[in-house]
N, C-alpha and C. Protein backbone atom coordinates (compact mmCIF):
# COMPACT_ATOMS: atom_id res chain seq x y z
N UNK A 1 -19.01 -28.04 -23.63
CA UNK A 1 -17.83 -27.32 -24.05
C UNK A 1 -16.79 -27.38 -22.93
N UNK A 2 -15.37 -27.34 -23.21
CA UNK A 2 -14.79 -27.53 -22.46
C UNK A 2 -14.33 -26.44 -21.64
N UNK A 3 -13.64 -26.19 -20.46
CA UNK A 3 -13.37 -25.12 -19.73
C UNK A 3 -12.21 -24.89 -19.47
N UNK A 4 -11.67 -23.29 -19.66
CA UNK A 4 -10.68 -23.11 -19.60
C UNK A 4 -9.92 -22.36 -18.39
N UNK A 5 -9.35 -23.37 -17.25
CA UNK A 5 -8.98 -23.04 -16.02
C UNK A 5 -7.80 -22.59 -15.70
N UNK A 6 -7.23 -21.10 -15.08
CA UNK A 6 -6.44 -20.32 -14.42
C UNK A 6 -5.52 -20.98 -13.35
N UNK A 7 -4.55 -21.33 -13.27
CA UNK A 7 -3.96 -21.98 -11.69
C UNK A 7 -2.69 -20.94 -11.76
N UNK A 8 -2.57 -19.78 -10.92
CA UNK A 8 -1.84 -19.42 -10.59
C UNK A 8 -1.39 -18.73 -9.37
N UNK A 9 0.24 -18.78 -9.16
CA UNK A 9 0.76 -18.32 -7.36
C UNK A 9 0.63 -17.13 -7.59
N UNK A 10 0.22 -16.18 -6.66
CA UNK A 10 0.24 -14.69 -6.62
C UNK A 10 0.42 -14.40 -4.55
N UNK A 11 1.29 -13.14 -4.88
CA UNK A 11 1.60 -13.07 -3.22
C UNK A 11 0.49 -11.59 -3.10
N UNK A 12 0.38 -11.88 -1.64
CA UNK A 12 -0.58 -10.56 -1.02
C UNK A 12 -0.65 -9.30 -1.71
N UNK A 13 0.85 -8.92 -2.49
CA UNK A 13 0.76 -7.65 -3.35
C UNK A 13 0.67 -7.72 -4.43
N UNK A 14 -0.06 -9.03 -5.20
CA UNK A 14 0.02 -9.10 -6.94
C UNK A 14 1.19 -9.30 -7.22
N UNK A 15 2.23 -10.10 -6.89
CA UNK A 15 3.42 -10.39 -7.29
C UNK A 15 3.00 -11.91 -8.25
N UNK A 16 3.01 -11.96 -9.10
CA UNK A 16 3.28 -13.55 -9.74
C UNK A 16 4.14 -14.13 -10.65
N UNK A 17 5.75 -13.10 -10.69
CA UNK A 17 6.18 -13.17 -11.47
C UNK A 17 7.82 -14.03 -10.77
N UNK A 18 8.28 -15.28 -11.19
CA UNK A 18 9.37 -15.68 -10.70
C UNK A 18 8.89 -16.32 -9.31
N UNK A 19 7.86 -17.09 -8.95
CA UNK A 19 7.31 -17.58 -7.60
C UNK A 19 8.67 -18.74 -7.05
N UNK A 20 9.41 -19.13 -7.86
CA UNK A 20 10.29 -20.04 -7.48
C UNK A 20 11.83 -19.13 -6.73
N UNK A 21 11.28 -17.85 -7.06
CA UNK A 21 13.02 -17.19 -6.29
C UNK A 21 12.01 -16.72 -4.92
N UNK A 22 10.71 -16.75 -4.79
CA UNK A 22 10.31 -16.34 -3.13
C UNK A 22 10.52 -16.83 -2.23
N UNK A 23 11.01 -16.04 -0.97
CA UNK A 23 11.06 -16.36 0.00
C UNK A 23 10.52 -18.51 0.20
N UNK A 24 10.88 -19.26 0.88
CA UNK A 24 10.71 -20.62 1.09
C UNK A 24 8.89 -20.23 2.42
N UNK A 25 7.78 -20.85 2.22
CA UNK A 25 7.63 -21.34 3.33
C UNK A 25 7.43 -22.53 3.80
N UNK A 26 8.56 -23.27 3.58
CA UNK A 26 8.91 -24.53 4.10
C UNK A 26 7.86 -25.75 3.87
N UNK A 27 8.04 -26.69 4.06
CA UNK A 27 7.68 -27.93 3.17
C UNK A 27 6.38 -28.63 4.16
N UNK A 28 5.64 -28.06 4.83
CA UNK A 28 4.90 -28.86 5.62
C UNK A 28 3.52 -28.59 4.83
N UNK A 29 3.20 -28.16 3.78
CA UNK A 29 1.99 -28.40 2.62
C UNK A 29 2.45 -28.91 1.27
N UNK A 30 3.88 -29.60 1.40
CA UNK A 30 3.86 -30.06 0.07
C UNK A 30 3.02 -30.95 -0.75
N UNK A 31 2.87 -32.38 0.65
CA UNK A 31 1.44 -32.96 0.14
C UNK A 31 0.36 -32.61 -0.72
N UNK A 32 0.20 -32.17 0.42
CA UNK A 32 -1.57 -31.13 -0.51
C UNK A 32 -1.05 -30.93 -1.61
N UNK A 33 -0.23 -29.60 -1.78
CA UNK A 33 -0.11 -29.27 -2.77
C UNK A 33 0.03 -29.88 -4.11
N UNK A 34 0.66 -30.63 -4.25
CA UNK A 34 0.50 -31.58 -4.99
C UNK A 34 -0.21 -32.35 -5.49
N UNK A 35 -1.17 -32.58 -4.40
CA UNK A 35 -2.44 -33.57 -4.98
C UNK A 35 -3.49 -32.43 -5.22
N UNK A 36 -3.59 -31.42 -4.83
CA UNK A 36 -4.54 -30.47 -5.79
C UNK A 36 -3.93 -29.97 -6.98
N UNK A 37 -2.88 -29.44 -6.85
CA UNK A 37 -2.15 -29.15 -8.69
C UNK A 37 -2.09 -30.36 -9.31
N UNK A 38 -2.13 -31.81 -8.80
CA UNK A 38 -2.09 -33.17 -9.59
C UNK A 38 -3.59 -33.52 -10.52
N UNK A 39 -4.38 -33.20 -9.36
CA UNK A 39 -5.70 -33.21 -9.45
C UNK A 39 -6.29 -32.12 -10.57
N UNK A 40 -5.87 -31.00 -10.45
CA UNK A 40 -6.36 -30.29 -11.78
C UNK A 40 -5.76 -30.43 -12.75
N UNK A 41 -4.07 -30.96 -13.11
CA UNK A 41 -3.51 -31.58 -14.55
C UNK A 41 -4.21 -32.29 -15.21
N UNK A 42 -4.88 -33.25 -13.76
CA UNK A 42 -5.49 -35.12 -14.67
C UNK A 42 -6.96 -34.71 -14.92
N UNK A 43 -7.25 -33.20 -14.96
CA UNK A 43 -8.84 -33.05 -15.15
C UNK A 43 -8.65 -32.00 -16.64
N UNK A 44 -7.59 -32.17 -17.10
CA UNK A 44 -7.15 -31.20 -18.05
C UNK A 44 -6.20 -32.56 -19.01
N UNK A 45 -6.61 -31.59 -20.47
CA UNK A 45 -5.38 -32.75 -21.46
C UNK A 45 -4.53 -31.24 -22.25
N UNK A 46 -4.86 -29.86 -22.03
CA UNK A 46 -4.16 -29.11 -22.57
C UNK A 46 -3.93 -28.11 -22.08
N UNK A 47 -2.57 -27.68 -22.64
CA UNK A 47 -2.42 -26.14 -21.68
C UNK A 47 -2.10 -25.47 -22.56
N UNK A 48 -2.34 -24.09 -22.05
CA UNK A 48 -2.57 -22.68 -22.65
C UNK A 48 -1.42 -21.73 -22.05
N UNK A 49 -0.04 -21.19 -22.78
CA UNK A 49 0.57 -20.37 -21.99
C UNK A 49 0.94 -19.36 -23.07
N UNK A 50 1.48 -18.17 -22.06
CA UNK A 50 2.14 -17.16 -22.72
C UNK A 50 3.34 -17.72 -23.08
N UNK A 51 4.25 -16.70 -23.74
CA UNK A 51 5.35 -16.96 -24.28
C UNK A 51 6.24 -16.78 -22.81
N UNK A 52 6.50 -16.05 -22.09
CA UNK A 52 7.33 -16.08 -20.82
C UNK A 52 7.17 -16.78 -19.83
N UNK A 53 5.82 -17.62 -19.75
CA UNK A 53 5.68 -18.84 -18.93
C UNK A 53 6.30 -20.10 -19.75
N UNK A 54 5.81 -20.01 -21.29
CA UNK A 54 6.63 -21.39 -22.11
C UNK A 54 8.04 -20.97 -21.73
N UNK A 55 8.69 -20.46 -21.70
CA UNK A 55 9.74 -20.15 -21.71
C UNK A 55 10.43 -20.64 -20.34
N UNK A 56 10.21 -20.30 -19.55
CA UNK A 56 10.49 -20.83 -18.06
C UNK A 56 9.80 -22.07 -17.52
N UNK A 57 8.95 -22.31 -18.29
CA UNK A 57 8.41 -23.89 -18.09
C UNK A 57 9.28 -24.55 -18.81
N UNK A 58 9.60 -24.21 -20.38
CA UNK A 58 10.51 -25.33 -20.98
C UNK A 58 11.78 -25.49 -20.61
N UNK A 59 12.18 -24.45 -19.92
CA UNK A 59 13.77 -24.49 -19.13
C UNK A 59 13.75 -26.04 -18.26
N UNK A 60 12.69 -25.92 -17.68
CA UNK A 60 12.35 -27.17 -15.95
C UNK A 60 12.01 -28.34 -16.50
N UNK A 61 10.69 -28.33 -17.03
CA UNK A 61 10.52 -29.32 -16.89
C UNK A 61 10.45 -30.66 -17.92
N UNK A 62 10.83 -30.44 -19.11
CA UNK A 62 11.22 -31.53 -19.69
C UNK A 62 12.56 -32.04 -19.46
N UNK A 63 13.28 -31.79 -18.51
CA UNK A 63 14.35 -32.37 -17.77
C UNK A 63 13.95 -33.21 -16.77
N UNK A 64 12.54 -33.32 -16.35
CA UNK A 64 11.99 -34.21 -15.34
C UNK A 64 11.52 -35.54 -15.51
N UNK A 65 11.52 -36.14 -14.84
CA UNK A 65 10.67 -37.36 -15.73
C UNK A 65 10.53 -38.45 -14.17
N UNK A 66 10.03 -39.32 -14.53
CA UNK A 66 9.24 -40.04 -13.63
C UNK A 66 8.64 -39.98 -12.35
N UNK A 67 7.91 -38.74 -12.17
CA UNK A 67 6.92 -38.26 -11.08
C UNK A 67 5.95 -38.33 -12.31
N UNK A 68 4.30 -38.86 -11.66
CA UNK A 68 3.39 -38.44 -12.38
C UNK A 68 2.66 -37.29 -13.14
N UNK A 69 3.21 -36.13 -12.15
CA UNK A 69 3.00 -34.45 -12.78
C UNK A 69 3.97 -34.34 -13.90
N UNK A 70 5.33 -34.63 -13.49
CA UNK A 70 6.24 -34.00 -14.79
C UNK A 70 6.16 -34.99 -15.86
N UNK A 71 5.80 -36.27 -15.75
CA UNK A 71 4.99 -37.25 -16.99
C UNK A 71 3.88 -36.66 -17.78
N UNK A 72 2.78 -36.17 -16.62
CA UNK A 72 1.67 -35.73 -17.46
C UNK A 72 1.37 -34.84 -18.50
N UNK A 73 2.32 -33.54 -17.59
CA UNK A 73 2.64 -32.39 -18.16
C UNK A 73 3.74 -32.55 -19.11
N UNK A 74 4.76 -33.12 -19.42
CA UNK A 74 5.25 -33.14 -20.28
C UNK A 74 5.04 -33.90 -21.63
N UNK A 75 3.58 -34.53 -21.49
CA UNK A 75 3.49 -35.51 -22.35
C UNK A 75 1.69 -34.84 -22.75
N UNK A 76 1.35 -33.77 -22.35
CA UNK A 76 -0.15 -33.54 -22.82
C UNK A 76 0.23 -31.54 -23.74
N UNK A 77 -0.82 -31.72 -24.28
CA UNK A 77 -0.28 -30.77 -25.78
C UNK A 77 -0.28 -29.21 -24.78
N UNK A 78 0.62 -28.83 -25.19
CA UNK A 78 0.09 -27.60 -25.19
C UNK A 78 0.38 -26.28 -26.27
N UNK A 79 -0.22 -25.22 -25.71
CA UNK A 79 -0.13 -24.11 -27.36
C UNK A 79 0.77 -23.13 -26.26
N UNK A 80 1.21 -21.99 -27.20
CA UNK A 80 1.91 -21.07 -26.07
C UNK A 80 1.53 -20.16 -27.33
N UNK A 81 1.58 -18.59 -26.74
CA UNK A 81 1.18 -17.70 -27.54
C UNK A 81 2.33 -16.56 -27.95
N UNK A 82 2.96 -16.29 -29.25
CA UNK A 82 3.84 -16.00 -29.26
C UNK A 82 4.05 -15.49 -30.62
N UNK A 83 4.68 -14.26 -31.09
CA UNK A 83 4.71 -14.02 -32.43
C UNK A 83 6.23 -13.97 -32.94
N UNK A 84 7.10 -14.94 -32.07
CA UNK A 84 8.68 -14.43 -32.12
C UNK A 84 8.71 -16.03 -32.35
N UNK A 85 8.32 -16.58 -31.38
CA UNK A 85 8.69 -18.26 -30.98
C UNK A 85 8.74 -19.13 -32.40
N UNK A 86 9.67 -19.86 -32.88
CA UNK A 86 9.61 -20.38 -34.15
C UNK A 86 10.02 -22.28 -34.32
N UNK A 87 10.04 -22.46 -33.15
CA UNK A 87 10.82 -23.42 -32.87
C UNK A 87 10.68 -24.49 -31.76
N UNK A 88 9.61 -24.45 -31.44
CA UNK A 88 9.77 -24.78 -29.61
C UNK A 88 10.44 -26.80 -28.98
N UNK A 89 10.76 -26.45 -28.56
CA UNK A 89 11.80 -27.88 -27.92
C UNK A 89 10.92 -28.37 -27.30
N UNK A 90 9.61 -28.21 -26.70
CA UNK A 90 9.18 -29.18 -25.64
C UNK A 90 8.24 -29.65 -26.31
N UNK A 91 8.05 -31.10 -26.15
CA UNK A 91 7.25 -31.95 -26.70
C UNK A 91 6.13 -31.68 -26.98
N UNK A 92 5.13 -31.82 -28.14
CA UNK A 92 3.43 -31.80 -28.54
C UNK A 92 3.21 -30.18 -28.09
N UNK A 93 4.19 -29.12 -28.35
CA UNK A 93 3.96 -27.19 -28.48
C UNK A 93 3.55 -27.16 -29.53
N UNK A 94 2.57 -26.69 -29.73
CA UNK A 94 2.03 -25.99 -30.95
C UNK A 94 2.20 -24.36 -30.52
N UNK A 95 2.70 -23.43 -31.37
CA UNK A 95 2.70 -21.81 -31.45
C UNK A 95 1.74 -21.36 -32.00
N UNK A 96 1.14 -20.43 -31.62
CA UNK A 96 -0.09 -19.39 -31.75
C UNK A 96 0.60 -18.34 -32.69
N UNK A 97 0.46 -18.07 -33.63
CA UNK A 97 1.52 -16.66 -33.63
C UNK A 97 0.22 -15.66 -33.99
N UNK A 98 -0.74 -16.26 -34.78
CA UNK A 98 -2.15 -14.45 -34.94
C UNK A 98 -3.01 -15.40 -34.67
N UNK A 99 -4.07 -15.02 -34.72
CA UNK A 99 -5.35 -15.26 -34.29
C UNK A 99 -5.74 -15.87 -32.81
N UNK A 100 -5.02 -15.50 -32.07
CA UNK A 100 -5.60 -16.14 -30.65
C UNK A 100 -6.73 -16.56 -30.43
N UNK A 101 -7.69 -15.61 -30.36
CA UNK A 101 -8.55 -15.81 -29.76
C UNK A 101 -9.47 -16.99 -30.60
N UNK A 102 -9.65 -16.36 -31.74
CA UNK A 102 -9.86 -18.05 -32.93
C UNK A 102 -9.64 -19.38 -32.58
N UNK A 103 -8.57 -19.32 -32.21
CA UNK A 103 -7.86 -20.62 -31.99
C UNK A 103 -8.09 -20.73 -30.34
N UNK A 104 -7.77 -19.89 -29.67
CA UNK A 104 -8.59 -20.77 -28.53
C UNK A 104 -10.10 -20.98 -28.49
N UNK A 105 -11.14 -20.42 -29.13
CA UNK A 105 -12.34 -20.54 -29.17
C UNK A 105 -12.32 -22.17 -29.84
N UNK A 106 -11.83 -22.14 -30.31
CA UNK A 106 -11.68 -23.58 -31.32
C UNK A 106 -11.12 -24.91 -30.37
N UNK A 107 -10.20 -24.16 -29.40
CA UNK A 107 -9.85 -25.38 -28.77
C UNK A 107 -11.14 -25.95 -27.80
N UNK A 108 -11.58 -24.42 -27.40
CA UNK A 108 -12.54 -25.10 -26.58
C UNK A 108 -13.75 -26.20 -26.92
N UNK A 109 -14.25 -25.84 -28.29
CA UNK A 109 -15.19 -26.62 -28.83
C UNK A 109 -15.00 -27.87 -29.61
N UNK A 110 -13.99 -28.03 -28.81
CA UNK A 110 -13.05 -29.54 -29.33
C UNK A 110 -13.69 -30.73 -28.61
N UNK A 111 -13.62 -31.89 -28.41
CA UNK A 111 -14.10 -32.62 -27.11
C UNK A 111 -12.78 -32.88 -26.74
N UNK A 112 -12.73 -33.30 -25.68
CA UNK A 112 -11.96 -33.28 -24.67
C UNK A 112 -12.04 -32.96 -23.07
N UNK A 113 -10.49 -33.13 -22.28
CA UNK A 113 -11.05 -32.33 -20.98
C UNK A 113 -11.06 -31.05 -20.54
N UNK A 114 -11.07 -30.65 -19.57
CA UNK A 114 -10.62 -28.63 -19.45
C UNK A 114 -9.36 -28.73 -19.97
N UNK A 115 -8.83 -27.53 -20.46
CA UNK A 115 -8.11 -26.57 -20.54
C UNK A 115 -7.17 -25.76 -19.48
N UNK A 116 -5.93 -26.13 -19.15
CA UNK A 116 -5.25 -25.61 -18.18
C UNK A 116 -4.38 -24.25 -19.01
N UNK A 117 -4.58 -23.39 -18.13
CA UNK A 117 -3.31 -22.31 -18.51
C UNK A 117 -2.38 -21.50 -16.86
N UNK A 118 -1.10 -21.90 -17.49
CA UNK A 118 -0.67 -21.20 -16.46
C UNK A 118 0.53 -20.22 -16.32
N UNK A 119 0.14 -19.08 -15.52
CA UNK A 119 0.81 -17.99 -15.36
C UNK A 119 -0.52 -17.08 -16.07
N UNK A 120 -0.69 -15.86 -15.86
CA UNK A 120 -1.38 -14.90 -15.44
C UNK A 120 -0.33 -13.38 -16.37
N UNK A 121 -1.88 -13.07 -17.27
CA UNK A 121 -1.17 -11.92 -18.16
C UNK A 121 -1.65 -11.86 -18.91
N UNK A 122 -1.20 -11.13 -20.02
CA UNK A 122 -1.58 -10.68 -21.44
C UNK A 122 -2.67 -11.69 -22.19
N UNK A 123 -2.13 -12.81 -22.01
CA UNK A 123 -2.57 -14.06 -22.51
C UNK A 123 -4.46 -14.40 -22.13
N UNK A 124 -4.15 -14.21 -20.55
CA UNK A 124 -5.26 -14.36 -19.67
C UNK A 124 -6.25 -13.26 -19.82
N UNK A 125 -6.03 -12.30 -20.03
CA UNK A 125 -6.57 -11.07 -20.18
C UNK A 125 -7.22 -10.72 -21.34
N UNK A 126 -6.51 -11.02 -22.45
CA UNK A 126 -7.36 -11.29 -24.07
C UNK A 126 -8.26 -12.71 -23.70
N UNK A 127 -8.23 -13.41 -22.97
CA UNK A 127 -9.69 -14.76 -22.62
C UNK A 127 -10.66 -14.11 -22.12
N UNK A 128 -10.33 -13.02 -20.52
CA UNK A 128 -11.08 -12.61 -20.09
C UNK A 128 -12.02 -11.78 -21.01
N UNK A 129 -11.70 -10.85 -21.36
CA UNK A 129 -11.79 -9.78 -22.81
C UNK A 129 -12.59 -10.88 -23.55
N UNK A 130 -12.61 -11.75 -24.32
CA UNK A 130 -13.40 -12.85 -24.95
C UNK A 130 -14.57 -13.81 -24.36
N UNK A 131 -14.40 -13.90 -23.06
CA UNK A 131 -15.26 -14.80 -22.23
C UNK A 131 -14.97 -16.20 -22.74
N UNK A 132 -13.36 -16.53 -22.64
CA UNK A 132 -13.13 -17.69 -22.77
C UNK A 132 -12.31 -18.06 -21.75
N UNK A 133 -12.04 -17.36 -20.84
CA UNK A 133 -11.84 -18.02 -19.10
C UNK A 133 -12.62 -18.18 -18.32
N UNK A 134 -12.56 -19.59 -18.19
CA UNK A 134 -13.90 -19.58 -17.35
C UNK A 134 -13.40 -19.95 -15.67
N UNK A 135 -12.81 -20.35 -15.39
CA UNK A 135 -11.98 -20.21 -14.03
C UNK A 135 -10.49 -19.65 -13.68
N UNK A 136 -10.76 -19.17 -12.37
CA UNK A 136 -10.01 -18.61 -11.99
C UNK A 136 -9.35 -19.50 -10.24
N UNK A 137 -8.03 -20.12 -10.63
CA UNK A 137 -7.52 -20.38 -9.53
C UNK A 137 -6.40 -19.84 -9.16
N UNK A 138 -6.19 -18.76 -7.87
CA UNK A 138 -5.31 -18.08 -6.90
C UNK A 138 -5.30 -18.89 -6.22
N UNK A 139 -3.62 -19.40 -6.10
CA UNK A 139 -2.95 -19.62 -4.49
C UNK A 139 -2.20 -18.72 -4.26
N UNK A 140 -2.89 -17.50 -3.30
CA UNK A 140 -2.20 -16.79 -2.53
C UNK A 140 -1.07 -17.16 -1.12
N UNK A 141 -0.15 -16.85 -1.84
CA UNK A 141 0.83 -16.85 -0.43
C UNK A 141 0.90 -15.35 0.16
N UNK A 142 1.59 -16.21 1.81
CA UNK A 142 0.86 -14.93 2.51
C UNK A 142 2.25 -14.00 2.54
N UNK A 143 2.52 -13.50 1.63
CA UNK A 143 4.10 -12.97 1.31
C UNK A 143 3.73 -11.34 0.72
N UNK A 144 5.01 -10.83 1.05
CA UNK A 144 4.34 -8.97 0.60
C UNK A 144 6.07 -9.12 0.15
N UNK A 145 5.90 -8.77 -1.41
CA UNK A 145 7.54 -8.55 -1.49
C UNK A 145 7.88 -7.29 -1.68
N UNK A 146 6.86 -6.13 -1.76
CA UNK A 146 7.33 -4.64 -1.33
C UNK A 146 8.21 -4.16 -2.54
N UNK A 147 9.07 -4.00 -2.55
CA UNK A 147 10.34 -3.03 -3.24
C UNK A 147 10.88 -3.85 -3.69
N UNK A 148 10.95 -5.10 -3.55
CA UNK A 148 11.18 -6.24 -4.85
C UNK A 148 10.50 -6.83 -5.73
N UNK A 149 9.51 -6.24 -5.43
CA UNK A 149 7.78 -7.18 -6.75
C UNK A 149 7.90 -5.85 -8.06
N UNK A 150 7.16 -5.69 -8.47
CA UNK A 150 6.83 -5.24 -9.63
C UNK A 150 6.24 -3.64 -9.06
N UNK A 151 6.64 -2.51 -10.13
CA UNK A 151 6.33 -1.31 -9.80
C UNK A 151 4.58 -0.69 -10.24
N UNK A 152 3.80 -1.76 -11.29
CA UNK A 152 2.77 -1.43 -10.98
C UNK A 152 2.12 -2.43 -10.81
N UNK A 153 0.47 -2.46 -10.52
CA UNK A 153 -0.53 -3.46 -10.28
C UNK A 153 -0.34 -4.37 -11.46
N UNK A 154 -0.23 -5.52 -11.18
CA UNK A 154 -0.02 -6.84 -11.98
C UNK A 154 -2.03 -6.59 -12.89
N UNK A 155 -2.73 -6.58 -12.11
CA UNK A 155 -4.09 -6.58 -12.82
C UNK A 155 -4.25 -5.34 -13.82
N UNK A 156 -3.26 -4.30 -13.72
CA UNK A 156 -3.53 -3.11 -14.49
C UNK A 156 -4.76 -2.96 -15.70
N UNK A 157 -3.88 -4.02 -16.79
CA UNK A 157 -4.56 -4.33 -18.29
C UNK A 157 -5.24 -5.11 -18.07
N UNK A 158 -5.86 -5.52 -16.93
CA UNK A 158 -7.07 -6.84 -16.80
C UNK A 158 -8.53 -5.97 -17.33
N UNK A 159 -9.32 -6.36 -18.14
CA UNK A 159 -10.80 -5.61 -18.52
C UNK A 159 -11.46 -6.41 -16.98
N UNK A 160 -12.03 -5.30 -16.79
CA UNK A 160 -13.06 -5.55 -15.79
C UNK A 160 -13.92 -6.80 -15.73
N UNK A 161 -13.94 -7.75 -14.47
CA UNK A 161 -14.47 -8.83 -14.60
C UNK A 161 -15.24 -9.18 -13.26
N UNK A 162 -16.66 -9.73 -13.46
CA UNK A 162 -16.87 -10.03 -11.81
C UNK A 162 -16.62 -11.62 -11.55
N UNK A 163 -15.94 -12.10 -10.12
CA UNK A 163 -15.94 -13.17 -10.11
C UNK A 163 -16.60 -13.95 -9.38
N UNK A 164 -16.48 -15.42 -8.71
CA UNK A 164 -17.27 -15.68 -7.79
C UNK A 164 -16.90 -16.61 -6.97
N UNK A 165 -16.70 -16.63 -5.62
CA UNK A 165 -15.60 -17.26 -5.38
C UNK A 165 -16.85 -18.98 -4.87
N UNK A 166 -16.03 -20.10 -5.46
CA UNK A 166 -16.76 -20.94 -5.51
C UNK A 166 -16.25 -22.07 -4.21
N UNK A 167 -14.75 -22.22 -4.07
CA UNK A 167 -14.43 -22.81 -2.96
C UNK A 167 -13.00 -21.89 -2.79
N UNK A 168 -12.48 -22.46 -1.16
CA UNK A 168 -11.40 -21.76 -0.82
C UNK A 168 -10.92 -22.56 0.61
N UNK A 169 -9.44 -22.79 0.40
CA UNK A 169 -8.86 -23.64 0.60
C UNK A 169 -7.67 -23.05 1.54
N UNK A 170 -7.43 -23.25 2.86
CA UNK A 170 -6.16 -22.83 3.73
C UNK A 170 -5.25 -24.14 4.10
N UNK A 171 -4.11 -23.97 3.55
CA UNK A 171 -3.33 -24.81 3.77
C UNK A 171 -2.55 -24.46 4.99
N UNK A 172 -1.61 -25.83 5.65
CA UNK A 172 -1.05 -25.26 6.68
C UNK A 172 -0.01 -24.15 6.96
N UNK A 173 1.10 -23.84 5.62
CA UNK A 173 1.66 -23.29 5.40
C UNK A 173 1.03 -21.81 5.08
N UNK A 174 0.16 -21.20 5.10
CA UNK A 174 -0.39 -20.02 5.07
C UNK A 174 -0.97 -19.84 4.06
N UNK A 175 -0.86 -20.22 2.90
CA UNK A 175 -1.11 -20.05 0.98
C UNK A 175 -3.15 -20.91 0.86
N UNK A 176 -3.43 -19.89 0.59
CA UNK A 176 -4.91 -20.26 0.72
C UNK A 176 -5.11 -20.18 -0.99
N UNK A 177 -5.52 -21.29 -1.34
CA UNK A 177 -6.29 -21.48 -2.96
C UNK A 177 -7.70 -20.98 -2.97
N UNK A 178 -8.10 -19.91 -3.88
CA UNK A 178 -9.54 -19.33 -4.02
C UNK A 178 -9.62 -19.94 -5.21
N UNK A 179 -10.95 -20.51 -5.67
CA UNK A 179 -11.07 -20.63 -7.19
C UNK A 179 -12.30 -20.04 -6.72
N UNK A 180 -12.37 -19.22 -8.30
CA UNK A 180 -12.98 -17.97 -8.63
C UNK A 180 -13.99 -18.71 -10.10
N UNK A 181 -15.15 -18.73 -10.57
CA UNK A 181 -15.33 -18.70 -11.74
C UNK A 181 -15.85 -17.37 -12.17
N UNK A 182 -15.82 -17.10 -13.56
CA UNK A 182 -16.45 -15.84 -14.08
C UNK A 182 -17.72 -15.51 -13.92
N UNK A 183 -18.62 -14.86 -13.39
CA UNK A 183 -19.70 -14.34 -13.19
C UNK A 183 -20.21 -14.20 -14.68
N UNK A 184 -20.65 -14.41 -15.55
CA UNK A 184 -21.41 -14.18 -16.72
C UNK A 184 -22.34 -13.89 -16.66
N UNK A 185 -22.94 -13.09 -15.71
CA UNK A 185 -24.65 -12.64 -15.86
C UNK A 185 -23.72 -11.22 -15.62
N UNK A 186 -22.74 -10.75 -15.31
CA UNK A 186 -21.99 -9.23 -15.30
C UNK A 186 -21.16 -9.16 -16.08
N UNK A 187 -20.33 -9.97 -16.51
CA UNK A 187 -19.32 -10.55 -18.08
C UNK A 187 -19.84 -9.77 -19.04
């Protein structure tokens, strides 16, 4: 069965919302970075988003084109979850509008490769709730945005989950990648 993997930026205080207006820390891990977010696209043929990540993803990046990420990603299916969305502009979107969890259970037992979803929420939280996330990847940056992040805990509505941290990764720039999978003997 296939697996459905988490890649998202979150700063020291649960901030993960708008990672592109944070603070810069400058370009001396762009490498890496890249070849590990490259590396988990080409191990994935679909993605899984909310409606406010489709939304700010379809703004970017089907304006991109000939880098291998904004090729891949713009050219492999994805669903977005949404009961408003009627229309979507970016190439091979399919809309979710009821049955989520159905339909992702279904994707998973598809053949194929993992399952990418990205951005962190509502979306993620009805998988967890289902036991259809099965990884969890945080790149924490080492950033505290205080009185500009969000007024409560980003995990609030998360159902209780144990995880396990399987590898973990410090880049030079400070932003350390944990991937986490779900503990299912406490699930």
């Amino acid at each position: 069965m296939r697996k459905i993997i988490n890649s998202t930026f979150i700063t020291l205080d649960g901030v993960v919302e708008t990672p592109h207006l944070w603070p810069s820390l400058g370009s001396s891990a762009t490498d890496i970075s890249l070849k590990i977010q490259t590396e988990l696209l080409d191990s994935c043929d679909a993605l899984i988003m909310g409606r406010r990540t489709y939304d700010s993803f379809a703004a970017a990046w089907p304006a991109r084109a000939g880098d291998n990420f904004a090729d891949r990603l713009n050219s492999m299916r994805k669903y977005v979850a949404s009961t408003t969305l009627r229309d979507p502009h970016w190439t091979n979107t399919t809309v979710i509008a009821d049955d989520l969890i159905g339909v992702i259970q279904r994707l998973k037992q598809q053949p194929g490769l993992d399952i990418l979803q990205y951005g962190l929420g509502p979306v993620s939280f009805a998988m967890l709730e289902n036991g259809l996330l099965d990884e969890l990847r945080l790149w924490v940056y080492p950033l505290i945005l205080g009185r500009t992040g969000p007024r409560a805990p980003h995990f609030l509505d998360a159902p209780p989950i144990r995880m396990r941290l399987v590898d973990s990764r410090s880049l030079v720039n400070g932003i350390c990648v944990h991937r986490y999978e779900v503990d299912r003997a406490t699930a």
